[in-house]
N, C-alpha and C. Protein backbone atom coordinates (compact mmCIF):
# COMPACT_ATOMS: atom_id res chain seq x y z
N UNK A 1 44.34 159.56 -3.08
CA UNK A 1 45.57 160.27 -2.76
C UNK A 1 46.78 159.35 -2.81
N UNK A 2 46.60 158.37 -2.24
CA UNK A 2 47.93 157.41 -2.25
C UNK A 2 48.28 156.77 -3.75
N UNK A 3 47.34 156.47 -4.85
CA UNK A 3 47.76 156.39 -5.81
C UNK A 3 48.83 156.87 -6.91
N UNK A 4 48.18 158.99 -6.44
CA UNK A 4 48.71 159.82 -7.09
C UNK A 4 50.41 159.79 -6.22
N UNK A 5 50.60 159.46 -4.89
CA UNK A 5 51.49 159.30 -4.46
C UNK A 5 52.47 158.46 -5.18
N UNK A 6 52.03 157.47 -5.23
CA UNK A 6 52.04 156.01 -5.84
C UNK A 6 53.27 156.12 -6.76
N UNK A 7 51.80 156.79 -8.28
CA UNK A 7 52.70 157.56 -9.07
C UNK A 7 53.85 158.34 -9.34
N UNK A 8 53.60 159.68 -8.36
CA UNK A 8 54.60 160.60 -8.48
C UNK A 8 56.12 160.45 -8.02
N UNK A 9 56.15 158.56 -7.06
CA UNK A 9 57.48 158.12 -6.20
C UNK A 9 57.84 157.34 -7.59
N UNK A 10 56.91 156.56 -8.33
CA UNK A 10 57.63 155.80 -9.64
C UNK A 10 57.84 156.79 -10.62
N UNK A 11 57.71 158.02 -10.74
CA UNK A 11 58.27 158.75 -11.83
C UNK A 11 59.35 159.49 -11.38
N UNK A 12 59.63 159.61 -10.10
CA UNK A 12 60.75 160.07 -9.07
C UNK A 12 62.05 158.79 -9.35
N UNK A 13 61.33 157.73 -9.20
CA UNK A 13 62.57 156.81 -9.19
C UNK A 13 63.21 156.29 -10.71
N UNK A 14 61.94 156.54 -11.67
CA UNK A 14 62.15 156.14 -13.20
C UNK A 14 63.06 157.07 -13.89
N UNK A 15 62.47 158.46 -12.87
CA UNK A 15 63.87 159.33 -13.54
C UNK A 15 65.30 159.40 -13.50
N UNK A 16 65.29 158.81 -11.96
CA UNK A 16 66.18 158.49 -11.54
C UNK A 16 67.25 157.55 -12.25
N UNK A 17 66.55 156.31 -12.12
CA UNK A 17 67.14 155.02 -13.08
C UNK A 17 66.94 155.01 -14.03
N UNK A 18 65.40 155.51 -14.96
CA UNK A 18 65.66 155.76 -16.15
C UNK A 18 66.59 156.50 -17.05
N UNK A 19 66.79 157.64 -16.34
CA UNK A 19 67.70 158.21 -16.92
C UNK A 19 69.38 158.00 -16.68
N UNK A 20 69.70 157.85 -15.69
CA UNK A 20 71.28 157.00 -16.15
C UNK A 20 71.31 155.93 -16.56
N UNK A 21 70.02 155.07 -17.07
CA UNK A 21 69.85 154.05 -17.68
C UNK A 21 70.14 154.58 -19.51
N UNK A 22 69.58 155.92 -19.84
CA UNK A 22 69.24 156.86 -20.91
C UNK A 22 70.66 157.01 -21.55
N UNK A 23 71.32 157.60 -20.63
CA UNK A 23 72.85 158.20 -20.34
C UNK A 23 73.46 157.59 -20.90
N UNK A 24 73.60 155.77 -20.24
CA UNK A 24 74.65 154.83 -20.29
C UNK A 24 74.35 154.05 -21.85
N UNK A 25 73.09 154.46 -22.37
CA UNK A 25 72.69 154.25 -23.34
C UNK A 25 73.29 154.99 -24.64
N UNK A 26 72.88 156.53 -24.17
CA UNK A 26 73.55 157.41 -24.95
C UNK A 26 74.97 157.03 -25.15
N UNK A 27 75.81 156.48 -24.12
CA UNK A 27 77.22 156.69 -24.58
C UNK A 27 77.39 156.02 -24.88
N UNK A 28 77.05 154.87 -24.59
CA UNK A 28 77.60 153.46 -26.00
C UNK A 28 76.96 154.02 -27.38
N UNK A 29 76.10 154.76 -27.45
CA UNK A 29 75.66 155.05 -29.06
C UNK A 29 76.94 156.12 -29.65
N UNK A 30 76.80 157.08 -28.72
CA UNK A 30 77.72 158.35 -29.05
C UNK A 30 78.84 157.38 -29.75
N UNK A 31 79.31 156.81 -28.50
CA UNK A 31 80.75 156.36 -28.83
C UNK A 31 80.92 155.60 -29.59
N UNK A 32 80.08 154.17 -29.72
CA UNK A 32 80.55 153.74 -31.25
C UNK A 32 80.13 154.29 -32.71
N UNK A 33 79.05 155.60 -32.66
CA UNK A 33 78.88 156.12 -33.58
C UNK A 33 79.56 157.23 -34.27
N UNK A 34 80.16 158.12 -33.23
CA UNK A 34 80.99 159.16 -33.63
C UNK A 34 82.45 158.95 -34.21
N UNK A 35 82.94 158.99 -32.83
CA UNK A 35 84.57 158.87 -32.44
C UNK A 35 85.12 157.38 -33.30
N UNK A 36 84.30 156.25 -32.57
CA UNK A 36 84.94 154.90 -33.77
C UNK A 36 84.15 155.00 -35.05
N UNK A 37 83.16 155.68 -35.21
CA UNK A 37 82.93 155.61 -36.58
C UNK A 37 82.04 154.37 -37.14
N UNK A 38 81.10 153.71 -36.32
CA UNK A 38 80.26 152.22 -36.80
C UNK A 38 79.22 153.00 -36.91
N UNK A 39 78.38 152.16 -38.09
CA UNK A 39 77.32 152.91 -38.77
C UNK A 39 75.97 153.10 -37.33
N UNK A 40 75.48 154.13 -37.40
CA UNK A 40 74.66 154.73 -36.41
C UNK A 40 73.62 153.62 -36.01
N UNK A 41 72.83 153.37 -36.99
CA UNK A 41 72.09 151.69 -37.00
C UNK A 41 72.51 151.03 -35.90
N UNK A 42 73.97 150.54 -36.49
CA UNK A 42 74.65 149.29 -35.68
C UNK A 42 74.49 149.64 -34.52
N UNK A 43 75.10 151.49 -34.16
CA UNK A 43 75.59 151.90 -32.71
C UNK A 43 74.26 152.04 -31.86
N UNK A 44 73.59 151.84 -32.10
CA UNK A 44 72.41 152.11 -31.79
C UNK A 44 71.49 150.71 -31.46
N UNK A 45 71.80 149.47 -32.20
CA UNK A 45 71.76 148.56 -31.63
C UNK A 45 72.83 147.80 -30.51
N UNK A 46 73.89 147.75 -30.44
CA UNK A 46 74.64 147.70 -29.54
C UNK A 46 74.45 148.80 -28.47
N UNK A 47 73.88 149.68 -28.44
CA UNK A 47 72.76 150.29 -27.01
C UNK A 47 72.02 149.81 -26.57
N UNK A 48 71.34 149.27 -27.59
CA UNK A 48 70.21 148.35 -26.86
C UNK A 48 70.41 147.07 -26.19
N UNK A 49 71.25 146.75 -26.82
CA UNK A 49 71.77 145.07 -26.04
C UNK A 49 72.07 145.04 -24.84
N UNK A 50 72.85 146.28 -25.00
CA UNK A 50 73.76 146.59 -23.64
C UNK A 50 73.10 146.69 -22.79
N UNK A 51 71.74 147.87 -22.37
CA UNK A 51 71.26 147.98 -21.92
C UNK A 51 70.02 147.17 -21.02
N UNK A 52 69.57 146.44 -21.68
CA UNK A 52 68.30 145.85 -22.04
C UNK A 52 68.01 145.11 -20.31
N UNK A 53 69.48 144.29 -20.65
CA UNK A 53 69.32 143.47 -18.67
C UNK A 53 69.37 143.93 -17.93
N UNK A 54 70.26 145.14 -18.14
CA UNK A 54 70.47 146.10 -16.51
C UNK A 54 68.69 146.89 -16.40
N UNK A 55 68.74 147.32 -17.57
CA UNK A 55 67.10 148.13 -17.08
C UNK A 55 65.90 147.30 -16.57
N UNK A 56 66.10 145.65 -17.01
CA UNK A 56 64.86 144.76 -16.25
C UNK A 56 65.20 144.86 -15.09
N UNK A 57 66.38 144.54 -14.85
CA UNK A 57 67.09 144.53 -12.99
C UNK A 57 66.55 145.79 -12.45
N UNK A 58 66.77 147.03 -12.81
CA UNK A 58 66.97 148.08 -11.94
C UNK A 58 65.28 148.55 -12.10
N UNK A 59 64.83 148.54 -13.26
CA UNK A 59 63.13 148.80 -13.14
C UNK A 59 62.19 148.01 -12.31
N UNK A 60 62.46 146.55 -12.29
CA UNK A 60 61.80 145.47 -11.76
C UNK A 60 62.22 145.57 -10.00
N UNK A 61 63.48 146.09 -9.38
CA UNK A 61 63.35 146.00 -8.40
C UNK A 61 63.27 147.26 -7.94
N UNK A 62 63.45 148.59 -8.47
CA UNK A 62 63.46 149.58 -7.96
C UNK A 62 62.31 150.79 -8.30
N UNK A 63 62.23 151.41 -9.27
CA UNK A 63 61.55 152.07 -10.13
C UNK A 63 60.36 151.42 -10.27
N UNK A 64 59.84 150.55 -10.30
CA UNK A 64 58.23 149.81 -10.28
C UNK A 64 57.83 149.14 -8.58
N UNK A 65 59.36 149.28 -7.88
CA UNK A 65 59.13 147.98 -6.59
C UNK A 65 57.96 148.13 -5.79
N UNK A 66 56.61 147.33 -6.00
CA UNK A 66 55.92 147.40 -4.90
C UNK A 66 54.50 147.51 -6.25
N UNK A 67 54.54 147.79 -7.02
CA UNK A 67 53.57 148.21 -8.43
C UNK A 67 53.27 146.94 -8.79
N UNK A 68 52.14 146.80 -9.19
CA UNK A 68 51.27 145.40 -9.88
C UNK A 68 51.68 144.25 -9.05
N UNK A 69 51.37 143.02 -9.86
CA UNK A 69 52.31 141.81 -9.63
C UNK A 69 53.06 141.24 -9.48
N UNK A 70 54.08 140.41 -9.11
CA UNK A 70 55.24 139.96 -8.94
C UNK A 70 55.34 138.56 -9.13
N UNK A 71 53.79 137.50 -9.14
CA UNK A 71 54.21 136.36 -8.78
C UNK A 71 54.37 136.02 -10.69
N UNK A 72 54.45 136.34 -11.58
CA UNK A 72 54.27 136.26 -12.80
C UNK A 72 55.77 136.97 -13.71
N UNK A 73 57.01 136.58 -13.14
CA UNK A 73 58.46 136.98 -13.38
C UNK A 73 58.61 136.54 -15.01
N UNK A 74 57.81 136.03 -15.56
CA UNK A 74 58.02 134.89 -17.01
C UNK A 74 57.07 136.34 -17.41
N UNK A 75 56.20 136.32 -17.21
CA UNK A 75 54.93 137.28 -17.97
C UNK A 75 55.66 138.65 -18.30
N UNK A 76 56.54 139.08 -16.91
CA UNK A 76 56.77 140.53 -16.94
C UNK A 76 58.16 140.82 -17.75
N UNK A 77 59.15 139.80 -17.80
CA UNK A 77 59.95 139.76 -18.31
C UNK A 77 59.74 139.98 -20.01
N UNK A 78 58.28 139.29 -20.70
CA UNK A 78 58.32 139.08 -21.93
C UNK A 78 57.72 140.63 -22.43
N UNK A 79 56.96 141.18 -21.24
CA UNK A 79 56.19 142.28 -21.43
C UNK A 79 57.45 143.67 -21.79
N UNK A 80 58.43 143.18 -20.51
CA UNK A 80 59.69 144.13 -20.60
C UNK A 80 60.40 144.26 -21.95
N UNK A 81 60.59 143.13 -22.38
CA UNK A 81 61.00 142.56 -23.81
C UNK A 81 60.39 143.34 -25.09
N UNK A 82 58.92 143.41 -24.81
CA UNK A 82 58.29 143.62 -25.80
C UNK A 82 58.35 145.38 -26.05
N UNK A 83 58.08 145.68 -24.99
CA UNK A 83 57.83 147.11 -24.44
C UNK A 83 59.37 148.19 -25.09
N UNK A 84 60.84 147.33 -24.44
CA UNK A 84 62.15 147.68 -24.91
C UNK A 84 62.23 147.92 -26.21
N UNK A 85 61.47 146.11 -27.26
CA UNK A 85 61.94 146.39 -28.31
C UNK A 85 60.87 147.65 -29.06
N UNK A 86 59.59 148.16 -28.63
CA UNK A 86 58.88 148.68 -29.35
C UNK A 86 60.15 150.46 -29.42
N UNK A 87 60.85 150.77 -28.04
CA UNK A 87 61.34 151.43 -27.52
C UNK A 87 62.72 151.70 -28.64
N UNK A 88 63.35 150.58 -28.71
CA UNK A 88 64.30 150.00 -30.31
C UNK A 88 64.10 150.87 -31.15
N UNK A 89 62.75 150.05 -32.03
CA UNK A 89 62.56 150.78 -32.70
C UNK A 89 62.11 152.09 -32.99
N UNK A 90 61.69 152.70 -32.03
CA UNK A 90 61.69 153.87 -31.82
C UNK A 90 62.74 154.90 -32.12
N UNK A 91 63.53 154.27 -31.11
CA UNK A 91 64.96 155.02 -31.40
C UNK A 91 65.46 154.82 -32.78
N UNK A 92 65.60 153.67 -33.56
CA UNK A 92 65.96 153.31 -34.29
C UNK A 92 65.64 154.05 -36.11
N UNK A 93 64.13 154.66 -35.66
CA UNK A 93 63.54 155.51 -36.18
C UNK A 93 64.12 156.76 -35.99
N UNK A 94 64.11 156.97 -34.70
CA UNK A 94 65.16 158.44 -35.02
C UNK A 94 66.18 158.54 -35.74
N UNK A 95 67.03 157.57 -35.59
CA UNK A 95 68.37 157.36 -35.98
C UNK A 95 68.49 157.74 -37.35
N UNK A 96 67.50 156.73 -37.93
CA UNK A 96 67.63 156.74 -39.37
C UNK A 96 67.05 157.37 -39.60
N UNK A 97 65.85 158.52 -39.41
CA UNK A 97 65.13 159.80 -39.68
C UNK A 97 66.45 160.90 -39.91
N UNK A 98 67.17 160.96 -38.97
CA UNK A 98 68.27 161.79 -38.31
C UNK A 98 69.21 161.81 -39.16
N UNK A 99 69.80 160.54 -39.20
CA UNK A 99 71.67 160.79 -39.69
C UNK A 99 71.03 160.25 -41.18
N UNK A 100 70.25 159.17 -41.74
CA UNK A 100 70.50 158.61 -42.72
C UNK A 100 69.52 159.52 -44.04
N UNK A 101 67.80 159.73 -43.41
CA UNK A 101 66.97 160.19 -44.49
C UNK A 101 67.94 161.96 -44.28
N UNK A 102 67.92 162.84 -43.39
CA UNK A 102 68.25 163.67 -43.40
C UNK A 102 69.80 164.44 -43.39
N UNK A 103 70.45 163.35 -43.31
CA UNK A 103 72.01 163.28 -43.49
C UNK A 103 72.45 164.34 -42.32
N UNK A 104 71.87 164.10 -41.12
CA UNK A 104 72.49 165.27 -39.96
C UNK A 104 74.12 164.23 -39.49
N UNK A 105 74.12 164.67 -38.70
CA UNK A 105 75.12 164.21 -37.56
C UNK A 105 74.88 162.87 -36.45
N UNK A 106 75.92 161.92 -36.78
CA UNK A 106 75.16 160.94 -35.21
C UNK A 106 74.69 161.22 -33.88
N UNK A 107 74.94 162.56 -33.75
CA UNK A 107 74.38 163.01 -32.18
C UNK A 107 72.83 163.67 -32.10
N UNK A 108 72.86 163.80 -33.24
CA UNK A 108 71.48 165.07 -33.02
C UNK A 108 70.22 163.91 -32.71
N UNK A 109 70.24 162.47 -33.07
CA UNK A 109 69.16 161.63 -32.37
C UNK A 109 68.98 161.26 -30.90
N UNK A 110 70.42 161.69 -30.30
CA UNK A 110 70.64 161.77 -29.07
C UNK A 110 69.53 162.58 -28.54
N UNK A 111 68.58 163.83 -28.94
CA UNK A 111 67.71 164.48 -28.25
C UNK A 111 66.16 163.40 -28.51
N UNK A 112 66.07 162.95 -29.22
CA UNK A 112 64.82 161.77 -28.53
C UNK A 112 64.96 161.01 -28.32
N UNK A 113 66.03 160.37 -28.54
CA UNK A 113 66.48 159.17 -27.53
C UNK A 113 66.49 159.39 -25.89
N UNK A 114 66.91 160.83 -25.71
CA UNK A 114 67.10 160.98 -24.48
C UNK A 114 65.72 161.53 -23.82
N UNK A 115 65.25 162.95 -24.49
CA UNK A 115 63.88 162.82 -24.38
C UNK A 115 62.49 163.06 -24.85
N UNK A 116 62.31 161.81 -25.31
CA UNK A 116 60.81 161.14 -26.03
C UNK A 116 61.03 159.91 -25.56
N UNK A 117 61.31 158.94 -25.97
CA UNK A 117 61.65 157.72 -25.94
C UNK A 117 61.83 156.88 -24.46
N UNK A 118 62.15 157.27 -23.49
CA UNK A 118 61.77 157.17 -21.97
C UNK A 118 60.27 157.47 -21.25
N UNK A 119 60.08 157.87 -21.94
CA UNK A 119 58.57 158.91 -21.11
C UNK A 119 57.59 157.66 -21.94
N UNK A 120 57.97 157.23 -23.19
CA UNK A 120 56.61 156.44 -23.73
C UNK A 120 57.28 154.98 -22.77
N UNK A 121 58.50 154.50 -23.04
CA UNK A 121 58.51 153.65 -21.88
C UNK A 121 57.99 153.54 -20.61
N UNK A 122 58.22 154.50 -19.85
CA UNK A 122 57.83 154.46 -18.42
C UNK A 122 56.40 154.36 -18.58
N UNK A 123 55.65 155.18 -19.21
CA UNK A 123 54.03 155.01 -19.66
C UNK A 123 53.59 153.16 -19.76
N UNK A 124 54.21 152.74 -20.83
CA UNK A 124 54.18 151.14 -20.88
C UNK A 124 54.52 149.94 -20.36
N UNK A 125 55.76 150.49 -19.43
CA UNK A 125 56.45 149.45 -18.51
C UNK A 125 55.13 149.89 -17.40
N UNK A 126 54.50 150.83 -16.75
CA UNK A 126 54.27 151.01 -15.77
C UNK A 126 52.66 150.40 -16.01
N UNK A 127 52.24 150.09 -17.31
CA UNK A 127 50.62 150.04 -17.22
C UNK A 127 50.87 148.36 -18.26
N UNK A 128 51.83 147.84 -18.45
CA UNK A 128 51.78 146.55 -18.61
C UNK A 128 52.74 145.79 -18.16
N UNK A 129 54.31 145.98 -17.99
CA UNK A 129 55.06 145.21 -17.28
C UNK A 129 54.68 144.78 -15.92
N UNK A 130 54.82 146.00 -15.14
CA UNK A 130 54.86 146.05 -13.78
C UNK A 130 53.41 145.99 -13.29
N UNK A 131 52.57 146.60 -14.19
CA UNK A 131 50.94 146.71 -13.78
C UNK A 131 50.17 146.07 -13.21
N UNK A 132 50.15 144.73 -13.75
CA UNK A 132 48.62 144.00 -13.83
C UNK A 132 49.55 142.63 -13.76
């Protein structure tokens, strides 16, 4: 029982922070992709940059706090790293699925970026970052 507890408080709090983590993501993409006009690619990497430290901070102490290990800050950090960039490219795949093979609009990748692309994170941050 306390596991499933466990669980259901880190997907309570991932939504939480994950998703205005998602948000703050989205709008640096929106915005340098639409309105200024930088190629979706780019805007889409400058999301990720942006993002990348605040989500170790706010996942590592909040959204995972109390989950797996802690004495191993080098391990979880590279795991976070790894996990983000698989997350990258992910998005990055949309992007260019989206605006470039299918010539839509820079926003319409905004729907798996926002949601697909969190849910396989939280899955991977939670069973190798924070995990073990």
């Amino acid at each position: 029982m306390f596991r499933s507890n466990e669980l259901l408080r880190q997907m309570v709090r991932y939504a939480i922070s994950g998703g205005a983590l998602t948000l703050f993501y989205s709008a640096i993409y929106w915005t340098a992709a639409v309105p200024v006009g930088i190629h979706p690619l780019i805007a889409n990497s400058m999301a990720f940059v942006t993002t990348l430290i605040l989500g170790f901070v706010v996942h590592s102490r909040w959204s995972f706090a109390g989950h797996g290990r802690r004495d191993r800050p080098v391990r979880a950090m590279a795991f976070f790293l790894a996990v983000n960039l698989a997350g990258f490219a992910l998005n990055s795949f949309w992007v260019w699925l989206i605006t470039v093979h299918w010539g839509l609009s820079p926003s319409w990748p905004l729907l798996p970026i926002i949601f697909v692309t969190p849910w396989l994170s939280f899955y991977l941050n939670r069973r190798w970052t924070f995990g073990g």
